[in-house]
Protein backbone atom coordinates (compact mmCIF):
# COMPACT_ATOMS: atom_id res chain seq x y z
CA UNK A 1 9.80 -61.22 -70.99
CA UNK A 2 6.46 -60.83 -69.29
CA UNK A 3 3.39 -61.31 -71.44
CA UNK A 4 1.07 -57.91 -70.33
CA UNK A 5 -2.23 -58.98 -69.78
CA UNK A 6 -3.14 -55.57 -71.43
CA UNK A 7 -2.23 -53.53 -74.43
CA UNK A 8 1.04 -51.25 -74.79
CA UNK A 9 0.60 -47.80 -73.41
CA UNK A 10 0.74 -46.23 -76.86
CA UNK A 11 -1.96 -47.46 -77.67
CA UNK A 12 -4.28 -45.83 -75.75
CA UNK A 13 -3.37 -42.31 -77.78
CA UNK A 14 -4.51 -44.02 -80.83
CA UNK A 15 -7.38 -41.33 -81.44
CA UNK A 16 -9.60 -43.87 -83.43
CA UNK A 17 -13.16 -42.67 -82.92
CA UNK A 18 -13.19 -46.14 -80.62
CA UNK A 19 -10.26 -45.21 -78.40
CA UNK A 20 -10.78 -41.72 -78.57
CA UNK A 21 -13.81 -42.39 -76.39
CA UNK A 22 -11.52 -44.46 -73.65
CA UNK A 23 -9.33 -41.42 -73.13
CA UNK A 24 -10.76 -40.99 -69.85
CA UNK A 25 -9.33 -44.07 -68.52
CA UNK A 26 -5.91 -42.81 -68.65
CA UNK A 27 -5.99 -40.50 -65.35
CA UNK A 28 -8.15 -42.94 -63.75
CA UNK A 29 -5.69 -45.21 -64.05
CA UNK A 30 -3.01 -42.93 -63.13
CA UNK A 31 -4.72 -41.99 -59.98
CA UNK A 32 -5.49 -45.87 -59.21
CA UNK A 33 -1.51 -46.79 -59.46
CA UNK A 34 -0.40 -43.98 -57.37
CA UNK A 35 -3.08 -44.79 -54.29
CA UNK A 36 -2.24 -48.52 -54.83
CA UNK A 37 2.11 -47.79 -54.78
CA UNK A 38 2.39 -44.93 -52.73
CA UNK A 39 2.14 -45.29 -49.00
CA UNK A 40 -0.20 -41.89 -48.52
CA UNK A 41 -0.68 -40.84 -44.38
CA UNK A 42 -4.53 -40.68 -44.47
CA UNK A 43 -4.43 -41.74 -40.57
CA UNK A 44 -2.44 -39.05 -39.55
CA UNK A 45 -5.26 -36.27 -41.10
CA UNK A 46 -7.89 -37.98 -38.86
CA UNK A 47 -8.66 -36.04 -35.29
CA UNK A 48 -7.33 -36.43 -31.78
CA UNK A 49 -10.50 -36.62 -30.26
CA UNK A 50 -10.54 -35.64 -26.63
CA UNK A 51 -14.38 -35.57 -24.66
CA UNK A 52 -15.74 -33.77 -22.03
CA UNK A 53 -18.60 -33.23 -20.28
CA UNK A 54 -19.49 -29.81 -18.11
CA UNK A 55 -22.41 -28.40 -16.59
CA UNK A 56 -23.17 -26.11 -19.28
CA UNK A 57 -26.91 -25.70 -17.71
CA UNK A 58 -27.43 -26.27 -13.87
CA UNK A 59 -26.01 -25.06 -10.93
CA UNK A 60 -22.67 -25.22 -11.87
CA UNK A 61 -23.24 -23.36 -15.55
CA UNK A 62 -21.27 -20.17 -14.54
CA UNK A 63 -18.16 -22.11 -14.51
CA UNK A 64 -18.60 -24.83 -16.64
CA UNK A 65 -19.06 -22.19 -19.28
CA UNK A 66 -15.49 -20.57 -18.18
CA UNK A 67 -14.07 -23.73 -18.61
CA UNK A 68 -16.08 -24.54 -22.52
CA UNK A 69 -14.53 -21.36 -23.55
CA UNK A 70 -10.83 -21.84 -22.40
CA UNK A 71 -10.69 -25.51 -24.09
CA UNK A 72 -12.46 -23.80 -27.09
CA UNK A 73 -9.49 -21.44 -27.01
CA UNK A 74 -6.87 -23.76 -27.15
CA UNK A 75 -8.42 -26.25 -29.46
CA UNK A 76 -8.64 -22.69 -31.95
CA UNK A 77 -4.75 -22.48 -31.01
CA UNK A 78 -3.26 -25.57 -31.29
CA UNK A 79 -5.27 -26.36 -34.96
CA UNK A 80 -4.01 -23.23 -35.89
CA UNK A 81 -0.44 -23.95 -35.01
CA UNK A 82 -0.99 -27.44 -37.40
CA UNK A 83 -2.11 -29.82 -34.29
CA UNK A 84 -0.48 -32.26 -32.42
CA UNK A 85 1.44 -34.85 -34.28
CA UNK A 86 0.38 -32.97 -37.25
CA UNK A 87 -3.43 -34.14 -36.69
CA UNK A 88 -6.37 -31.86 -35.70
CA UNK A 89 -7.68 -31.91 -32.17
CA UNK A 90 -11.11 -31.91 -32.39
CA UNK A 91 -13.11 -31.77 -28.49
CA UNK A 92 -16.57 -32.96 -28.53
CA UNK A 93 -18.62 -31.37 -25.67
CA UNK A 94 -21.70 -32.58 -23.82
CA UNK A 95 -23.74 -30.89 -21.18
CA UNK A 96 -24.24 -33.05 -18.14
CA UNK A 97 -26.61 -30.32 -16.83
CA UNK A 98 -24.59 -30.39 -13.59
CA UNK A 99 -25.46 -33.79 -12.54
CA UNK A 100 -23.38 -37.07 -11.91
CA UNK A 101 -25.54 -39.58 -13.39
CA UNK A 102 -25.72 -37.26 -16.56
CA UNK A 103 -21.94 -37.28 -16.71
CA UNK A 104 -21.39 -40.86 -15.87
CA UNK A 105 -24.19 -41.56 -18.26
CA UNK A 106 -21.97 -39.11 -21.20
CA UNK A 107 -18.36 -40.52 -20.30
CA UNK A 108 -19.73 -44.23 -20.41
CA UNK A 109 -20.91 -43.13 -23.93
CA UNK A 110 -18.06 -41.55 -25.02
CA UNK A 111 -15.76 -45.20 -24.34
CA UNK A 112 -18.59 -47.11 -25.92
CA UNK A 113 -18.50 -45.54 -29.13
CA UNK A 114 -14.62 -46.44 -29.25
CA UNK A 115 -14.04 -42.82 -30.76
CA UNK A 116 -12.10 -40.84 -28.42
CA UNK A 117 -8.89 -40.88 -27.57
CA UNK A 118 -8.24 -38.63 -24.46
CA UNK A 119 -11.04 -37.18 -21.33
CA UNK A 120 -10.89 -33.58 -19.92
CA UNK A 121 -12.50 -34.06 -16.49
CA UNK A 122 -16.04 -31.98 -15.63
CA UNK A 123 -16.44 -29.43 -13.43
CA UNK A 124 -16.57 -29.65 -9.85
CA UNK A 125 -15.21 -32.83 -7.37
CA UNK A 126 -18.45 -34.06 -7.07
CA UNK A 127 -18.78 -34.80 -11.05
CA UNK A 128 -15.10 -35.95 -11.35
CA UNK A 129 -15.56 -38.39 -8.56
CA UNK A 130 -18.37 -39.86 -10.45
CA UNK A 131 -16.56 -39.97 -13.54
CA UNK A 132 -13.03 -40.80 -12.42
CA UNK A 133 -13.80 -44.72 -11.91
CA UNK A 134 -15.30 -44.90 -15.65
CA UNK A 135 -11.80 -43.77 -16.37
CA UNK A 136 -9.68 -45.73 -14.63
CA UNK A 137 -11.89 -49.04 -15.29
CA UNK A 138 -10.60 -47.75 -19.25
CA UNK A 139 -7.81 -46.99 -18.78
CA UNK A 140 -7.69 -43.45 -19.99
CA UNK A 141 -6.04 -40.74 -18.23
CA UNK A 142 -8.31 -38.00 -17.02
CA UNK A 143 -6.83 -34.66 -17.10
CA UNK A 144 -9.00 -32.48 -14.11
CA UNK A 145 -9.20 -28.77 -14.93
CA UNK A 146 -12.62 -28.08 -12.80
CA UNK A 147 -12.03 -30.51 -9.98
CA UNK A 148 -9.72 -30.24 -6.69
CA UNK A 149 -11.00 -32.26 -3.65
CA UNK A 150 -8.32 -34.25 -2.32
CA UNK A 151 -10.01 -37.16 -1.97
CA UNK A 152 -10.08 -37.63 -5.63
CA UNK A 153 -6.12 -38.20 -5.26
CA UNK A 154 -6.85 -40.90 -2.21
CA UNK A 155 -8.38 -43.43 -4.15
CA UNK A 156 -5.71 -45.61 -5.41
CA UNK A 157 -6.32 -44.18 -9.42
CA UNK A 158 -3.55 -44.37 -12.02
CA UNK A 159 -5.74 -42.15 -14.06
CA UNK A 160 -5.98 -38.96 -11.94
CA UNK A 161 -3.94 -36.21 -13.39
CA UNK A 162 -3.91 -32.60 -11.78
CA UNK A 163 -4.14 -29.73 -13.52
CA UNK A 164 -3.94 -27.26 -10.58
CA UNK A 165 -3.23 -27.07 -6.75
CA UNK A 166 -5.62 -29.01 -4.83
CA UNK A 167 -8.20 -28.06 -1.93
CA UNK A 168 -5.97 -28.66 0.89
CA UNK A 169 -3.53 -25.79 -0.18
CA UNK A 170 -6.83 -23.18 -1.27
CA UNK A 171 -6.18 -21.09 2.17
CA UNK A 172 -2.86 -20.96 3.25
CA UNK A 173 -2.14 -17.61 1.96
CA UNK A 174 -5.36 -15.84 3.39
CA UNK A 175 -4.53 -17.77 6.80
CA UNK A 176 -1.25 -16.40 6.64
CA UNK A 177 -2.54 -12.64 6.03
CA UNK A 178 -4.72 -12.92 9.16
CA UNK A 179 -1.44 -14.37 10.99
CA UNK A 180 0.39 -11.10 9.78
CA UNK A 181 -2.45 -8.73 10.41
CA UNK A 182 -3.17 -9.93 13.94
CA UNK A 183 -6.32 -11.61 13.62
CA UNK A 184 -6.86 -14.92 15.25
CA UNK A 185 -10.22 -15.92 15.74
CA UNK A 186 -11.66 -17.77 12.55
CA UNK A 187 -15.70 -18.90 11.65
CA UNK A 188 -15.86 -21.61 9.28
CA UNK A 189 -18.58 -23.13 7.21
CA UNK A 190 -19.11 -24.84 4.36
CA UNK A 191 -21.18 -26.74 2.34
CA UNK A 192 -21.38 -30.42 2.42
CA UNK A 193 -20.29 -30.99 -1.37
CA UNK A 194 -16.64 -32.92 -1.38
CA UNK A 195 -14.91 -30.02 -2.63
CA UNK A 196 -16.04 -27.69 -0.12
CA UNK A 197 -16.05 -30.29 2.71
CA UNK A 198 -11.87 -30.78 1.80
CA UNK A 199 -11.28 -27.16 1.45
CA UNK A 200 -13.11 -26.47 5.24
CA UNK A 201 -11.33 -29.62 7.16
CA UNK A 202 -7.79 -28.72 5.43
CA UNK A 203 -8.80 -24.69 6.47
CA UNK A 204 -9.09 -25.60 9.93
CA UNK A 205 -5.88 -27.82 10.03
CA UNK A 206 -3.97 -25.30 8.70
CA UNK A 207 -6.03 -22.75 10.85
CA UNK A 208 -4.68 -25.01 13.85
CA UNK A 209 -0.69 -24.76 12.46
CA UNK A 210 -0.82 -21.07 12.50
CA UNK A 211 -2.05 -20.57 16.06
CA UNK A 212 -5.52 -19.65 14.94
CA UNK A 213 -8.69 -20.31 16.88
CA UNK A 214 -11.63 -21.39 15.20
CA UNK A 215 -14.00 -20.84 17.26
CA UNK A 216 -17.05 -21.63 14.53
CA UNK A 217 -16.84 -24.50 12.23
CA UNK A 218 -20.32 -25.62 10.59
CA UNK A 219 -21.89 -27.54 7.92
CA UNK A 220 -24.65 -26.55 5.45
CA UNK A 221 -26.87 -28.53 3.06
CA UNK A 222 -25.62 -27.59 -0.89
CA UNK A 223 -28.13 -25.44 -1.72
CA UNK A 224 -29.47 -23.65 1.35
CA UNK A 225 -29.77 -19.53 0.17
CA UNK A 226 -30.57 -18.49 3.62
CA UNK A 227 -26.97 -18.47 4.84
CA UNK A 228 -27.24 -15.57 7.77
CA UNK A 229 -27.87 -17.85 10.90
CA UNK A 230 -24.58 -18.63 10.35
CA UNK A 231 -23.85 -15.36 9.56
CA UNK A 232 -25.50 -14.13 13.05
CA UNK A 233 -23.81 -16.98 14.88
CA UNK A 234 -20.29 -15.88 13.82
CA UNK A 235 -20.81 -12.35 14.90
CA UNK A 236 -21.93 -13.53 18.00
CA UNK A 237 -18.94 -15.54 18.57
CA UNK A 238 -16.55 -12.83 18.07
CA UNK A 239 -15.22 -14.25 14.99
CA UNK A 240 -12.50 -11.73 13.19
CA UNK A 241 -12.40 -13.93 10.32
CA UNK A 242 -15.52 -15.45 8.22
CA UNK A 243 -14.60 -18.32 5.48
CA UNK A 244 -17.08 -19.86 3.51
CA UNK A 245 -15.95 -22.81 1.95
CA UNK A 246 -18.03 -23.18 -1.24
CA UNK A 247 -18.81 -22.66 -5.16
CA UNK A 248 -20.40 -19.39 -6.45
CA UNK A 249 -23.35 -19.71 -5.05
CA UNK A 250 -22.28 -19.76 -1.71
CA UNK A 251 -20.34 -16.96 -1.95
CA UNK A 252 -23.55 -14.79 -2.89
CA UNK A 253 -25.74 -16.07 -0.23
CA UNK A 254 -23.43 -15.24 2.50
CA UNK A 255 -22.67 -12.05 0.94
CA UNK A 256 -26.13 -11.12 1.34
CA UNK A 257 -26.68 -12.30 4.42
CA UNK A 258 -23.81 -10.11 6.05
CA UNK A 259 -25.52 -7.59 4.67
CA UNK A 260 -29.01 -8.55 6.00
CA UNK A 261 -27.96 -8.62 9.14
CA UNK A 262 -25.52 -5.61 9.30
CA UNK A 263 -22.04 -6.92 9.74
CA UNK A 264 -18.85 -6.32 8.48
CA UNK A 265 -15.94 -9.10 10.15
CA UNK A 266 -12.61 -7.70 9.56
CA UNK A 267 -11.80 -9.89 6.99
CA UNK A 268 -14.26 -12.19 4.65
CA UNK A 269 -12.97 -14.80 2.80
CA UNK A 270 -15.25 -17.38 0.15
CA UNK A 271 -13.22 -19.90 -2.30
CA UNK A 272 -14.07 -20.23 -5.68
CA UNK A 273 -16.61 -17.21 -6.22
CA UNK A 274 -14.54 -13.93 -5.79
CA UNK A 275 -12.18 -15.27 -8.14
CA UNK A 276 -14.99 -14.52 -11.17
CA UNK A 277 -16.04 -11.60 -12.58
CA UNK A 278 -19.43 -13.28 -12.08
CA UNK A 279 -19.44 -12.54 -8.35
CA UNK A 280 -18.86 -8.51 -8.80
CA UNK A 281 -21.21 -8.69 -11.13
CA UNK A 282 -24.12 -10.30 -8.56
CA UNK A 283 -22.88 -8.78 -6.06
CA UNK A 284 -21.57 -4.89 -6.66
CA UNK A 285 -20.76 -2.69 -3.49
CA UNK A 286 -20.41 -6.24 -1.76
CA UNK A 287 -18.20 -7.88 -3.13
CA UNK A 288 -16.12 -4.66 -1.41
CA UNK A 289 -13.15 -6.03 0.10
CA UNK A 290 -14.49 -9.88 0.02
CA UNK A 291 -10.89 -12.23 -0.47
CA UNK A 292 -11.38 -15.65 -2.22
CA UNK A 293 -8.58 -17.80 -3.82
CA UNK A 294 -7.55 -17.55 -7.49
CA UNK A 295 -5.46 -20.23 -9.29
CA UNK A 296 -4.96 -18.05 -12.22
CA UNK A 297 -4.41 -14.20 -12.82
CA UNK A 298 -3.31 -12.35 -15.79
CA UNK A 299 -1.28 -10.27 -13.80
CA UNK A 300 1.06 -12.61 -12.71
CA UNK A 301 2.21 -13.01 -16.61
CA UNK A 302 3.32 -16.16 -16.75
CA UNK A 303 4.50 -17.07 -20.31
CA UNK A 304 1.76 -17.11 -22.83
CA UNK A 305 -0.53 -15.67 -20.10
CA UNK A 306 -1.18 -12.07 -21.99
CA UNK A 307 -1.63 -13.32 -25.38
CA UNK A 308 -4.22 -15.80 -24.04
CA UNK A 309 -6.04 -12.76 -22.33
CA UNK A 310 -5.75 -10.50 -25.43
CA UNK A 311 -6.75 -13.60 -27.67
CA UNK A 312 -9.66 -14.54 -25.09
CA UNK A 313 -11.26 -11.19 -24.93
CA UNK A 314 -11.26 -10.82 -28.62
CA UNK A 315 -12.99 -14.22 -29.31
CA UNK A 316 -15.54 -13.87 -26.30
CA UNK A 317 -15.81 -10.37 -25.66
CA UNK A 318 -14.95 -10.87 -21.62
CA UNK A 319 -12.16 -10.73 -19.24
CA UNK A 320 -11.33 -14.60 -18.46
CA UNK A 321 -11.05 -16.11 -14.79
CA UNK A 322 -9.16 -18.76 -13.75
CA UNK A 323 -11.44 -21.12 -14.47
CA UNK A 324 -10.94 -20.49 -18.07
CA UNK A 325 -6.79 -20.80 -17.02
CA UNK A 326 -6.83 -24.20 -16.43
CA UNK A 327 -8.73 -25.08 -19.21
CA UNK A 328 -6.50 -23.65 -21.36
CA UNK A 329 -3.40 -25.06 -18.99
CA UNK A 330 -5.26 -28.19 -19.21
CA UNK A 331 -5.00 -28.36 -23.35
CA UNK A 332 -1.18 -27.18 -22.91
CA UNK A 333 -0.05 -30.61 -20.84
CA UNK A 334 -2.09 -32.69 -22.97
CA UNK A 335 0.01 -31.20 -26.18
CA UNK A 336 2.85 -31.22 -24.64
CA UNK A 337 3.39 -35.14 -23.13
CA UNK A 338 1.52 -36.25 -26.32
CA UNK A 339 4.08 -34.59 -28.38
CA UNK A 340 7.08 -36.07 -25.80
CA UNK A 341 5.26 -39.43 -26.28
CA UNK A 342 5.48 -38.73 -29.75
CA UNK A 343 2.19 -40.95 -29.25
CA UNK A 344 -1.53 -41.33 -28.13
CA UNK A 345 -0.90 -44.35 -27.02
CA UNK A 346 -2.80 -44.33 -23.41
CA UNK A 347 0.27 -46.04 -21.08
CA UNK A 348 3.34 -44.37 -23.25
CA UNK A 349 1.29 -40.50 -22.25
CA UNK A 350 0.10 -41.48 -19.00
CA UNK A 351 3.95 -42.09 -18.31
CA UNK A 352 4.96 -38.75 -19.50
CA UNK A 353 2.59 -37.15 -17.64
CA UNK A 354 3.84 -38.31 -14.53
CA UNK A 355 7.39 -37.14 -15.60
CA UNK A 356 6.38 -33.68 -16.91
CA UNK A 357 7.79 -30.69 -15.48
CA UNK A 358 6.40 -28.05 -17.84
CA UNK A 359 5.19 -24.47 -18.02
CA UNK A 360 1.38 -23.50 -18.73
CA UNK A 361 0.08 -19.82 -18.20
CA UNK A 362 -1.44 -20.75 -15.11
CA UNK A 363 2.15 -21.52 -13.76
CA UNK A 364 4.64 -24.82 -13.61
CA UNK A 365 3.20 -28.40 -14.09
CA UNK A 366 4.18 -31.22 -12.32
CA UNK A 367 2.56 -34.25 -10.50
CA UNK A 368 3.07 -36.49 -7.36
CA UNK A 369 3.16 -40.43 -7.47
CA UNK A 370 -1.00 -40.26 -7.00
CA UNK A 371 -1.56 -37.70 -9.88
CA UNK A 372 -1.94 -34.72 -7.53
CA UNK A 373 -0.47 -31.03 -8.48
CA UNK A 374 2.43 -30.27 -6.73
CA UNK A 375 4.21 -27.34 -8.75
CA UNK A 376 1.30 -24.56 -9.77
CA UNK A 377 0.71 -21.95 -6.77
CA UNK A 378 -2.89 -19.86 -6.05
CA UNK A 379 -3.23 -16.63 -5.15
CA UNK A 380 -5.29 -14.95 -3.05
CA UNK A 381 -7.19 -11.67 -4.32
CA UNK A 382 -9.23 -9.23 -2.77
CA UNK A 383 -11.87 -6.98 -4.11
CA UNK A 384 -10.67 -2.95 -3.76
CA UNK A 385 -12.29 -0.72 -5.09
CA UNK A 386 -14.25 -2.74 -7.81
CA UNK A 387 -10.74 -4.07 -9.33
CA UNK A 388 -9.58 -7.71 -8.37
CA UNK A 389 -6.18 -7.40 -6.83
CA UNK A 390 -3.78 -10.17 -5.73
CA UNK A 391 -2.81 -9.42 -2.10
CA UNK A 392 -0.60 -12.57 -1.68
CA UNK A 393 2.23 -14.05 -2.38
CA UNK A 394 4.14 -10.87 -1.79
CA UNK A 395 6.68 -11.71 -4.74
CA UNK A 396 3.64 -10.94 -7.30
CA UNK A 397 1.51 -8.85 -5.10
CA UNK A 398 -0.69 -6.12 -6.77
CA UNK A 399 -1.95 -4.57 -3.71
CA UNK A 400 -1.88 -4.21 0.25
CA UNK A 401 -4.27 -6.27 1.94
CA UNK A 402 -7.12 -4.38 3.87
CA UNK A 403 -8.91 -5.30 6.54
């Protein structure tokens, strides 16, 4: 037999006046043998804790804020549904005020203070190529919902994963309306960001493939408002076609400065811009039968696609764009290979990134060997009538084209 170091359990229900005083003890003790025998998960309550950075003020605060509100979405979603691994996500966002330094300055801090374990990329190429090498020197995958530049898949990074279709596919569909239509002379310019600088030398390659002359292609400091010299100089040209390779603010400029200076080419196409409600908005009557690229619509109803509408509207009161998609799409492929990996360990999801072939409601997921999207299509829309319509591919068409 043992020889307790303490009294027989019995006694402590002795209600002496003494002991009656120690009956207290007896659930603290309780408590303190089950915490010290049982094996309780307190780990698997705390977070996955994913940062980000966007340009919630700045230039680039129209879609930054797209993109806050479609992460906010699914982290609302996926806590609801009991997390991932059966922990919370919680995302902790920063404003980089639409400046690289800021961001490198906020991703550098997120590593250093060894509490997060995943990175949604910023918005726009020239952010994520700051960022990306902070990443990579890490080793934590980046998933890039606001960035698609090419060049950021040219780099040699294990740590590059897609979200969406990159630049160098952006205008193949409106190229191929003009092809069908029978237009063939093409203006380009573009501003001399990296996004828009991929999108305009991959427009006039593919330009090249499908017969097309270009008989305009021109560069433009980020920035510059005053966009109708170029305007002019495509009219004067005889240009059918005008693309403007650019963000939002692009779009707007050269809007108004077809307007200034009275003409109408037979077809106008800028990326990014028409795609948001935004651009009607600034623009009204203008944005008249403007065409711009979309890498999400509602009406192409992929699965989940509706309820994320309904659900976004309800919590924000507005129509979501694309931008707001692949946020959202974003949040879906990091649930998804974490849950395969039945891990967060960095190599184990890295590896099932690379492997996934999965749905999102901005279309299928899947990656090259560099970490570039090769699965999830765009569209290309066109404003009739003050209603965005998708005009190509035919298969999902809402309207005609009109030129």
């Amino acid at each position: 037999m043992f020889n307790l170091p303490f009294k027989p359990l019995h006694q402590f229900f002795l209600l002496t006046p003494f002991s009656l005083t120690r009956l207290w003890r007896l659930p603290v003790l309780c408590l303190f043998f089950l915490l010290l025998f049982l094996e309780t998960p307190v780990s698997a309550q705390e977070p996955i804790r994913i940062g980000v950075s966007l340009g919630l003020t700045g230039r680039f605060a129209v879609m930054s804020d797209a993109l806050y509100k479609g992460f906010k979405l699914w982290e609302q979603h996926v806590n609801n549904a009991g997390g991932i691994l059966g922990r919370p996500v919680h995302i902790i966002y920063k404003d980089d005020k639409s400046e690289p330094e800021q961001a490198k300055h906020l991703y550098n801090q997120f590593i250093a203070k060894g509490n997060i374990d995943f990175l949604f990329g910023p918005y726009s190429s020239l952010i994520t190529e700051a960022v990306l090498p902070i990443a990579e020197k890490h080793n934590i995958p980046l998933l890039i919902a606001g960035a698609a530049a090419d060049r950021l898949w040219e780099k040699g990074f294990r740590n590059a994963i897609g979200i969406y279709t990159p630049a160098s596919k952006f205008t193949v569909g409106f190229l191929e309306l003009l092809v069908l239509n029978d237009l063939d002379k093409v203006a380009i310019v573009y501003a001399d960001d990296a996004f828009s600088a991929d999108l305009a030398k991959s427009s006039k390659k593919w330009a090249h493939r499908f017969g097309l002359n270009t008989l305009m292609y021109e560069v433009f400091k980020k920035g510059k408002k005053n966009l109708a010299p170029f305007a002019l100089k495509a009219k004067e040209k005889g240009a059918q076609a005008l693309m403007v390779c650019g963000h939002m603010n692009e779009a707007v400029n050269m809007s108004q400065a077809l307007k200034s200076i009275e003409w109408q080419p037979k077809a106008y196409y800028a990326s990014v811009g028409p795609a948001l409600q935004a651009f009607y908005d600034k623009c009204g009557s203008k944005s008249e039968l403007v065409f711009g690229t979309s890498l999400w619509e509602p009406k192409a109803n992929y699965p989940g696609a509706q309820t994320f509408k309904r659900e976004f509207v309800k919590a924000f009161g507005e129509t979501p764009g694309y931008h707001a998609g692949l946020a959202y799409a974003a949040g879906q492929v990091l649930q998804e290979a974490v849950k395969e990996a039945g891990s967060i360990d960095y190599e184990k999801v890295r590896s099932t990134l690379f492997r996934l072939d999965t749905m999102t409601i901005i279309g299928r997921f899947g990656l090259n060997s560099t970490g570039k999207q090769i699965r999830q299509s765009t569209f290309i829309i066109q404003w009739q009538k003050g209603q965005k319509e998708i005009v190509w591919p035919k298969e999902i068409k809402t309207a005609e084209p009109i030129f």
